[in-house]
Protein backbone atom coordinates (compact mmCIF):
# COMPACT_ATOMS: atom_id res chain seq x y z
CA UNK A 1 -2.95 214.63 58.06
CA UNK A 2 -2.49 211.43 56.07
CA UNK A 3 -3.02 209.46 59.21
CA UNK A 4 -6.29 211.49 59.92
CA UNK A 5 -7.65 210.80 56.31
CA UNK A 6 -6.78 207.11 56.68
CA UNK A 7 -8.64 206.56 59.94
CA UNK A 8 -11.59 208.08 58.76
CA UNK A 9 -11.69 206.18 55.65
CA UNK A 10 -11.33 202.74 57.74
CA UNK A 11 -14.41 204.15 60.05
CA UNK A 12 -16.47 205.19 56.68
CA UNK A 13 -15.73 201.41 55.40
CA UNK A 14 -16.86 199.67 58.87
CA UNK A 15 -19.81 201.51 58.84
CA UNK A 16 -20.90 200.51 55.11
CA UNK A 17 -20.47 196.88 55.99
CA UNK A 18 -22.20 196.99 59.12
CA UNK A 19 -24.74 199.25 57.53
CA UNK A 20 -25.07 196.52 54.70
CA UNK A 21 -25.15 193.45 57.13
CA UNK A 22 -28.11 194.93 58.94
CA UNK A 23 -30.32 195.19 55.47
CA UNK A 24 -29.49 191.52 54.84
CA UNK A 25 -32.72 189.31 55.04
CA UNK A 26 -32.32 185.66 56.68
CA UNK A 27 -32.64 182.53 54.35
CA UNK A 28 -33.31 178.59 54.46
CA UNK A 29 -30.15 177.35 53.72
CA UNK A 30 -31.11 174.05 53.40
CA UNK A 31 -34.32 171.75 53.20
CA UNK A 32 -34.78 167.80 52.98
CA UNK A 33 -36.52 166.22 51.20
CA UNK A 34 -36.99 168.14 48.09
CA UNK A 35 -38.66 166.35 44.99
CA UNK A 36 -39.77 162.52 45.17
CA UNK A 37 -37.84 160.38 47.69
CA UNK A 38 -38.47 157.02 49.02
CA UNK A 39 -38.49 155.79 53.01
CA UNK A 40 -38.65 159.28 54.08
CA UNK A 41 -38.50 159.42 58.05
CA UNK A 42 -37.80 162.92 58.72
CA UNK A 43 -37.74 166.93 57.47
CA UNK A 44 -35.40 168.52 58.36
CA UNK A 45 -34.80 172.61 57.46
CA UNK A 46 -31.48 174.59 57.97
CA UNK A 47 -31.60 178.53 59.10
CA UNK A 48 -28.52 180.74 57.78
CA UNK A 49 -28.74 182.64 61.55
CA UNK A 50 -30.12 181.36 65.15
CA UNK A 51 -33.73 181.12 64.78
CA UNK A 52 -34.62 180.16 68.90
CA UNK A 53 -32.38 180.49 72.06
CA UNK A 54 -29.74 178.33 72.48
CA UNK A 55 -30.78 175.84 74.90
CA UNK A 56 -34.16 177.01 75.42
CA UNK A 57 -36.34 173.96 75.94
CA UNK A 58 -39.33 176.13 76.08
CA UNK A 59 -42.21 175.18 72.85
CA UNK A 60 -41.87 177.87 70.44
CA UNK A 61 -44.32 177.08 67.76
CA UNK A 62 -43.97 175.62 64.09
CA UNK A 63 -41.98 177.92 62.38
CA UNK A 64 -44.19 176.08 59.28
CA UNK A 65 -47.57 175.87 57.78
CA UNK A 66 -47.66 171.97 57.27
CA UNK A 67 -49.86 169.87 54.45
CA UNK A 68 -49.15 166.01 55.24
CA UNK A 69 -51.29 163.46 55.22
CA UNK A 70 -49.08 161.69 57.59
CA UNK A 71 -48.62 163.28 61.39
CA UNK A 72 -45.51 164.04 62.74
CA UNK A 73 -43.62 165.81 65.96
CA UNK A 74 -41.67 168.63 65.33
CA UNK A 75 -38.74 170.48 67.30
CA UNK A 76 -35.63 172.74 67.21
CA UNK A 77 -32.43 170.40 66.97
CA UNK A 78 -30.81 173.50 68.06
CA UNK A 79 -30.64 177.36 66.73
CA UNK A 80 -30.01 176.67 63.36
CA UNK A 81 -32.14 173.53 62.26
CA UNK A 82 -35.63 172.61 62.84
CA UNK A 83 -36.54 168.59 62.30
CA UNK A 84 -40.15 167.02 61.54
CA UNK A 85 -39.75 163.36 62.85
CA UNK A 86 -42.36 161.17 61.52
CA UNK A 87 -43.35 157.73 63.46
CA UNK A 88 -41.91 155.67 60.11
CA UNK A 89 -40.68 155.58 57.26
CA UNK A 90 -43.43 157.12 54.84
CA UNK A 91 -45.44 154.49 52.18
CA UNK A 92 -45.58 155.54 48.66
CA UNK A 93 -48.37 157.78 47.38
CA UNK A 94 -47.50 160.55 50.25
CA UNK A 95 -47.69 164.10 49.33
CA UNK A 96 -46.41 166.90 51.31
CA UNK A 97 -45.79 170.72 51.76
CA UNK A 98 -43.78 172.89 54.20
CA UNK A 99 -44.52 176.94 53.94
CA UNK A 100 -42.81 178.79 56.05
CA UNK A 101 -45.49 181.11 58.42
CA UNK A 102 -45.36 184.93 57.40
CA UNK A 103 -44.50 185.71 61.20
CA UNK A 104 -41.82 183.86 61.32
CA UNK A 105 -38.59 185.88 62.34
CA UNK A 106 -34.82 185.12 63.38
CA UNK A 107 -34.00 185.54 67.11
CA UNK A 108 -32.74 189.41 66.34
CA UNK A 109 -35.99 189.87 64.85
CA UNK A 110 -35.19 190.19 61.40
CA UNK A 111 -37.22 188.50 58.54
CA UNK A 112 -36.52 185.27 56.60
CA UNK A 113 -36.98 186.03 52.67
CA UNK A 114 -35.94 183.76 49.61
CA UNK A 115 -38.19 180.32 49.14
CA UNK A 116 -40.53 179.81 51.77
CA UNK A 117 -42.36 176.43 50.13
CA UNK A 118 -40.89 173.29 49.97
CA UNK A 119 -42.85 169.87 48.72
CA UNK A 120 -41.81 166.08 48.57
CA UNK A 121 -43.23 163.20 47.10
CA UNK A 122 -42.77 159.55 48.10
CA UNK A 123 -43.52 158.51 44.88
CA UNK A 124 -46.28 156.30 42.59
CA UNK A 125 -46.77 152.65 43.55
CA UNK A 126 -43.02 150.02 43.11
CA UNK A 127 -42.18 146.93 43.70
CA UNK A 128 -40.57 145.82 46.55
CA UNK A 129 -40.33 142.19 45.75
CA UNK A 130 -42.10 139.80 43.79
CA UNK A 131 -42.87 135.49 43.86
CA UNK A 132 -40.97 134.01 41.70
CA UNK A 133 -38.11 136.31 42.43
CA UNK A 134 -36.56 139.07 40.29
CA UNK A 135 -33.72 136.85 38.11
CA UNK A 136 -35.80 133.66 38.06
CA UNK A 137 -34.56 131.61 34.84
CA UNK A 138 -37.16 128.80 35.18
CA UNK A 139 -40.47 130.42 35.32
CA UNK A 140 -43.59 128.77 34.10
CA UNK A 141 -44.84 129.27 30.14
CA UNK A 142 -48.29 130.53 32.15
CA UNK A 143 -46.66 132.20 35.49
CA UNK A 144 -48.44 134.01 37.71
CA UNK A 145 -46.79 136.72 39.40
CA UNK A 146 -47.17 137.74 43.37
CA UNK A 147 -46.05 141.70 43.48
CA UNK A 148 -45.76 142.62 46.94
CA UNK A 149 -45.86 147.12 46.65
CA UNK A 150 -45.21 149.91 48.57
CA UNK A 151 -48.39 151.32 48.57
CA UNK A 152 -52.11 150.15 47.28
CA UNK A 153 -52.09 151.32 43.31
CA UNK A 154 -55.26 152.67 41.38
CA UNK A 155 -55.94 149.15 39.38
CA UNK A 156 -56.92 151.20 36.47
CA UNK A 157 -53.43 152.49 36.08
CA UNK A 158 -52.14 148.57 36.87
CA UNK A 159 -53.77 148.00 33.64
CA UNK A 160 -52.93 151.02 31.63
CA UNK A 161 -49.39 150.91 32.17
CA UNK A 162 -48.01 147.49 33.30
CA UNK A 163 -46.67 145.02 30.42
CA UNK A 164 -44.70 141.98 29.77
CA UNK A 165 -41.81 142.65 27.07
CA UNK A 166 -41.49 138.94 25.65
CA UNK A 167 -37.78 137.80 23.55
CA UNK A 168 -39.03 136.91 19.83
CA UNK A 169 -42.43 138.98 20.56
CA UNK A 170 -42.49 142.60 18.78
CA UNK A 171 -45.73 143.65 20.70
CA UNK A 172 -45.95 144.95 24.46
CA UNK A 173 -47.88 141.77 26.34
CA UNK A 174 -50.44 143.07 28.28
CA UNK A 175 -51.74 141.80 31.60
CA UNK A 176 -54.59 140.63 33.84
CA UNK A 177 -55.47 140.59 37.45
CA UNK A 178 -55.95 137.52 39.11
CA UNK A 179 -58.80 138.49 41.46
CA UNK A 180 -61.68 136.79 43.61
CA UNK A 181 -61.47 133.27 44.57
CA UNK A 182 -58.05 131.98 42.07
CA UNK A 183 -56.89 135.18 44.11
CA UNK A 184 -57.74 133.91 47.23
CA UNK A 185 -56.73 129.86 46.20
CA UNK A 186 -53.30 131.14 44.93
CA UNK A 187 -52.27 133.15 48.12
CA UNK A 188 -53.43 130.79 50.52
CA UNK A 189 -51.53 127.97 48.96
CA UNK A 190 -48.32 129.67 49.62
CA UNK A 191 -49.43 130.95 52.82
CA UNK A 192 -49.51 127.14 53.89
CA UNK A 193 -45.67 126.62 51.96
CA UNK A 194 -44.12 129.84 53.56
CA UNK A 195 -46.03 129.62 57.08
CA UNK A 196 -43.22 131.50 58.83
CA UNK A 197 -41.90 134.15 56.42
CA UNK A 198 -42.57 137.38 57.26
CA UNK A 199 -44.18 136.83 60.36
CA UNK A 200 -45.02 139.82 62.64
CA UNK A 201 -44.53 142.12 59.58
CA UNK A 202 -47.14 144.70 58.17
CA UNK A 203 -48.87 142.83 55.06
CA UNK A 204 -47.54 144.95 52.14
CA UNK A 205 -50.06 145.40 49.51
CA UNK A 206 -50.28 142.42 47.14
CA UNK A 207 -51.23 142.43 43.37
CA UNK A 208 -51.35 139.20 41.41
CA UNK A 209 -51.01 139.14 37.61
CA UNK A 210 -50.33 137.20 34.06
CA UNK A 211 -50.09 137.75 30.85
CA UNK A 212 -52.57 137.89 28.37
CA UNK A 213 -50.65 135.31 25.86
CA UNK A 214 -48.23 132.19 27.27
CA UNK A 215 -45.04 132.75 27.00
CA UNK A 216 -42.24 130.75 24.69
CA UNK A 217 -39.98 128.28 26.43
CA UNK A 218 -36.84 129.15 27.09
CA UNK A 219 -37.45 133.05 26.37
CA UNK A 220 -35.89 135.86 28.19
CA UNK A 221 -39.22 138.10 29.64
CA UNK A 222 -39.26 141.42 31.44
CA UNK A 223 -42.17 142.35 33.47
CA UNK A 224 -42.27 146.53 33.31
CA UNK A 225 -43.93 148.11 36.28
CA UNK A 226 -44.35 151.08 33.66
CA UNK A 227 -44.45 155.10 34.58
CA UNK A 228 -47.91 156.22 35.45
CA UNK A 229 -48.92 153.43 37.78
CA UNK A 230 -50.51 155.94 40.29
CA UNK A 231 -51.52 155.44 43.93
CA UNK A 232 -54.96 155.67 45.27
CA UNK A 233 -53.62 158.98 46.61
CA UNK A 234 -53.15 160.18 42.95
CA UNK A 235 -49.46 160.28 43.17
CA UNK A 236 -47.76 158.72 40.14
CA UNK A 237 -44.33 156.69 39.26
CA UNK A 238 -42.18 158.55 37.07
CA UNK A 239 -39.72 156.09 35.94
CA UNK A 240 -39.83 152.17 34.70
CA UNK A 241 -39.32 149.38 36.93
CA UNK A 242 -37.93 146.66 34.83
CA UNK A 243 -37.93 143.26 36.57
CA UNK A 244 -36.18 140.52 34.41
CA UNK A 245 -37.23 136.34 34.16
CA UNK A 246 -36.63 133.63 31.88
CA UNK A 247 -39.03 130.59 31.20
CA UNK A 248 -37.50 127.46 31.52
CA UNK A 249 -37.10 125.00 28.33
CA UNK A 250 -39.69 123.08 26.91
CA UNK A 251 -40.32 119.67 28.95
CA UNK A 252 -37.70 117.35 26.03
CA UNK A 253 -36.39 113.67 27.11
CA UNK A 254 -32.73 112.88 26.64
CA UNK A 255 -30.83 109.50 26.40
CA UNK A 256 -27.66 108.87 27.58
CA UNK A 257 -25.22 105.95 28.07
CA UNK A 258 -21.28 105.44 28.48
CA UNK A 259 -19.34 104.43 24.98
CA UNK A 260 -16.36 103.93 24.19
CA UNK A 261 -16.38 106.74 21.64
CA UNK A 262 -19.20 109.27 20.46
CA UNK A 263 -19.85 107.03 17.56
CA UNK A 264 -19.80 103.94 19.72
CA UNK A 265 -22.84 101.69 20.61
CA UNK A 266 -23.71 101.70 24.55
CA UNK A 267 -20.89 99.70 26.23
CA UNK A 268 -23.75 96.82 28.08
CA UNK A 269 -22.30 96.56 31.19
CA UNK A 270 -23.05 100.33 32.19
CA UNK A 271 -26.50 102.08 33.02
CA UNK A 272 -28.49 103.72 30.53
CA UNK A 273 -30.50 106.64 31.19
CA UNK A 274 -33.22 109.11 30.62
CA UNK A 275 -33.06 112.65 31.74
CA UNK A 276 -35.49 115.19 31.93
CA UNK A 277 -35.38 118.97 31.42
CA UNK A 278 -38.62 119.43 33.87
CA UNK A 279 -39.66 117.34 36.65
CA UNK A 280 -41.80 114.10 36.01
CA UNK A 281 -43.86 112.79 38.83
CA UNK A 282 -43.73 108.84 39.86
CA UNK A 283 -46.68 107.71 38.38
CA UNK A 284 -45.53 108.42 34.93
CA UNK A 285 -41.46 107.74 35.04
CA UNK A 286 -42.44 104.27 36.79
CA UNK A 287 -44.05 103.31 33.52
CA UNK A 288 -40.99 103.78 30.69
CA UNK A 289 -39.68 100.62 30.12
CA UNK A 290 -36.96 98.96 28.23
CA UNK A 291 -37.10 96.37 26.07
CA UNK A 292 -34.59 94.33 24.92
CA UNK A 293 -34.12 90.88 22.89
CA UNK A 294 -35.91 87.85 23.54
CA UNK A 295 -38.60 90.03 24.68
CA UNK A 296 -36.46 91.25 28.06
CA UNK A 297 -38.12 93.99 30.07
CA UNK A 298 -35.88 96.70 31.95
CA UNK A 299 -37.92 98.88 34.52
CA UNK A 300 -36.34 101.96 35.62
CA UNK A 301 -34.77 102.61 38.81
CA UNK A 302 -34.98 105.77 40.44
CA UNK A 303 -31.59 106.00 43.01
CA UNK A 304 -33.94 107.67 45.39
CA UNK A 305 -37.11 105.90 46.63
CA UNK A 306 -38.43 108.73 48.81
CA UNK A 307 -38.95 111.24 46.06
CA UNK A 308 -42.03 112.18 44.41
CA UNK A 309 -40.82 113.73 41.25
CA UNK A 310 -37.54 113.05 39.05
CA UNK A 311 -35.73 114.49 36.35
CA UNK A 312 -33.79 111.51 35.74
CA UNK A 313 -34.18 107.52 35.58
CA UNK A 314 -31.87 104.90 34.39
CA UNK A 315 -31.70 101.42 33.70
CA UNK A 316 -29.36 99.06 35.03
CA UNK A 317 -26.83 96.93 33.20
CA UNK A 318 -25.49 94.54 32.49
CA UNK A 319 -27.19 94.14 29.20
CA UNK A 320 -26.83 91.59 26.36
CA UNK A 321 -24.05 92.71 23.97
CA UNK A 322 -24.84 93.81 20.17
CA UNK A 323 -28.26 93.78 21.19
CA UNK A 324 -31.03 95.86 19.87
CA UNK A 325 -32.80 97.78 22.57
CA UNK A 326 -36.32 100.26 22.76
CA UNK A 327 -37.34 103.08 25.16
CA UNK A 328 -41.05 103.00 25.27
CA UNK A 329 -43.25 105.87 27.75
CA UNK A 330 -46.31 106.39 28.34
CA UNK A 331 -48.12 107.96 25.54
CA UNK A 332 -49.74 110.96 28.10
CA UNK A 333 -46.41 111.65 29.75
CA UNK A 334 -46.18 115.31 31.35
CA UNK A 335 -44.13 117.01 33.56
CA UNK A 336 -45.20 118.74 36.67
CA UNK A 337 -46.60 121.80 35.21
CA UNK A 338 -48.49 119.46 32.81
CA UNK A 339 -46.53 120.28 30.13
CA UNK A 340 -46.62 117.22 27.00
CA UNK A 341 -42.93 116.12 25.95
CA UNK A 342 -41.52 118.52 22.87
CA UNK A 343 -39.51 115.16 21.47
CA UNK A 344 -42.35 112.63 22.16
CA UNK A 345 -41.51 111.73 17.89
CA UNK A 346 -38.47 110.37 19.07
CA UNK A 347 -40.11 107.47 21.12
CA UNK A 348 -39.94 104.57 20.93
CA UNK A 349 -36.72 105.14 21.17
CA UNK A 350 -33.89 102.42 19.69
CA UNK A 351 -30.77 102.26 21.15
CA UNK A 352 -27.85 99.77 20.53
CA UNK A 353 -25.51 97.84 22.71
CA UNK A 354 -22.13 97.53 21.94
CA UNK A 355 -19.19 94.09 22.57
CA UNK A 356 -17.96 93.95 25.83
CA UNK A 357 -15.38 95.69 26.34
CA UNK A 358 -11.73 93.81 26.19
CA UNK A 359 -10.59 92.01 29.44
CA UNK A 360 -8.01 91.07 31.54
CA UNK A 361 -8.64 90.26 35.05
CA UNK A 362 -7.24 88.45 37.63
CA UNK A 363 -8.80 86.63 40.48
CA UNK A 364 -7.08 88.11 42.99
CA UNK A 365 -4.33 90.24 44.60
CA UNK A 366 -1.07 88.60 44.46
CA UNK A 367 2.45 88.75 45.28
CA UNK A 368 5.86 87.08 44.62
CA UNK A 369 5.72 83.40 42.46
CA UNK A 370 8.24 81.00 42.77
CA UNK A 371 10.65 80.24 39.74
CA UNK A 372 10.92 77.04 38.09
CA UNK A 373 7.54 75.78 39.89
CA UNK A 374 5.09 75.93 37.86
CA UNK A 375 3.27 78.13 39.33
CA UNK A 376 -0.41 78.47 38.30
CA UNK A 377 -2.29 81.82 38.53
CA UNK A 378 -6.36 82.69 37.33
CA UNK A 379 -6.78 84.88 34.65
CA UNK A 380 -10.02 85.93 33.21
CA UNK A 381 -10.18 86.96 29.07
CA UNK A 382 -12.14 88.86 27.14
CA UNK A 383 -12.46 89.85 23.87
CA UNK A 384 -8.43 89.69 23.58
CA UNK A 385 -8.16 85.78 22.97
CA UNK A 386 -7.48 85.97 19.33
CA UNK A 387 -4.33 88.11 20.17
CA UNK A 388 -3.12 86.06 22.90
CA UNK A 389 -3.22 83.33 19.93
């Protein structure tokens, strides 16, 4: 009897569950891309039970009403998972939405419930790389900047929310576009410096912009590629792009010479020179001079005759010792972004020679003298003559 009662109570319980599975609906397990996503390529959605026969190569219809601006080819992986395969990776300032058809069944003809619409965004307008590059420490005081994007932007936006954030300035710097003929001068200058780069590629979208005010020397700036800049689509960034630079010093001349000690005059039989913190062209380093006594004129020397531009000269020795010396330039000197020198106060410049340095020195290598010869051997002396005495 027990056995009986046990038996049926197993069939009753069988029966409940398979009564149960049956009323189960089908669901999407799965669906990519969901929410905004760059360099998407392909959709793909995930069935929880075999949606086509296995194997079955014959076309059985989008299982999908599809919004997309951008065309695609879809097809069953296999049973499971159906794929959207675009011809590329998708620019920004795409929009699109999957809704699953109302006749859409599983292959035992039961219906899929749960979500049925799925959307994607590639995103507002970013910056895929810029001239100069992001982490440039020696940008120019008036820079302007060559943003190559993912996808043409609404200009009005560009203007709206793209700023400089300047080091020592409380205020968001904003920008302008560099458009029309600088525009065109600009880009085909570097065209003809970067003739190769990039060749065969798709030409990216290009903006070109600078801020409103110059920019300190030497100061840390972030350009900010703010939320909101929207595509001509009308799809908008949602987060900051923060791309970081630094302007180079100001354009200062330093002097420099070997001593004996910090406190030391220049020793004369060494070089003296003059080194720039920006590049100076030819024309104007080839006029500093040095004068010295008697009316003595040192020109500079450059170490490399070939080169246009310089960042350092120097003047070579040997000089007169304790002698008074001046470093005269040009009164218009500028370096090559036309910049005038911070320290030009500082010139003429008067520097100070030094004693030669002692001396003992002899003419030549030698090896064993005889004893009790008289042997005679060259010495030269300097500066250490009233020791020797």
């Amino acid at each position: 009897m027990k056995k009986a009662s046990l038996g049926c109570c197993l069939l009753l319980l069988f029966l409940a569950a398979k009564d149960l599975h049956s009323q189960e609906t089908a669901r999407i397990e799965n669906f990519t891309p969901q929410g905004t996503v760059k360099q998407i390529r392909q959709v793909r959605a995930q069935f929880s039970e075999p949606m086509v026969p296995f194997g079955d190569p014959r076309d059985l219809g989008e299982p999908f009403e599809i919004s997309c601006p951008e065309k695609g080819v879809a097809r069953w992986a296999d049973t499971l998972n159906w794929v959207y395969d675009f011809e590329g990776d998708l620019p920004a300032g795409i929009r699109c939405g999957f809704t699953l058809k109302q006749a859409v069944k599983t292959l035992s003809g039961r219906e899929v419930a749960g979500p049925n619409t799925f959307a994607f965004s590639t995103g507002g307008p970013a910056v895929k790389r810029s001239v100069p590059a992001e982490g440039e420490e020696r940008i120019d005081e008036e820079q302007v900047f060559i943003l190559y994007l993912d996808a043409e932007p609404d200009l009005h936006s560009v203007l709206q929310n793209v700023f400089f954030s300047v080091e020592g300035v409380r205020e968001k710097v904003g920008i302008r576009l560099i458009e029309g003929k600088e525009r065109q001068k600009i880009l085909e200058t570097r065209s003809a410096r970067h003739s190769s780069v990039g060749a065969g590629l798709k030409p990216a979208p290009t903006l070109l912009i600078q801020a409103r005010q110059r920019f300190p020397a030497g100061a840390t700036v972030s350009l900010i590629w703010g939320e909101g800049v929207t595509s001509r689509t009308g799809v908008a960034s949602e987060r900051d792009q923060v791309l970081p630079f630094k302007t180079r010093e100001a354009f200062s001349a330093a002097f420099r010479c070997e001593r004996e000690n910090p406190r030391a005059a220049c020793i004369p039989l060494a070089a003296m020179r003059l080194d720039f913190s920006a590049p100076v062209a030819r024309e104007w380093a080839g006029q500093i001079v040095l004068k010295g006594p008697e009316g003595r004129v040192w020109k500079p020397q450059f170490g490399n005759e070939e080169k246009q531009f310089f960042t350092e000269i120097f003047f070579q020795g040997p000089f007169p010792e304790s002698g008074q010396f001046r470093i005269e330039l040009p009164s218009a000197l500028k370096d090559d972004a036309g910049r005038p020198l911070v320290n030009a106060d500082q010139f003429p410049l008067a520097v100070r020679t030094d004693r030669y340095p002692p001396l003992a020195k002899f003419s030549s290598r030698f090896g064993i003298l005889e004893w009790k010869a008289d042997p005679v051997l060259p010495v030269t002396l300097r500066n250490v003559e009233p020791a020797l005495q």
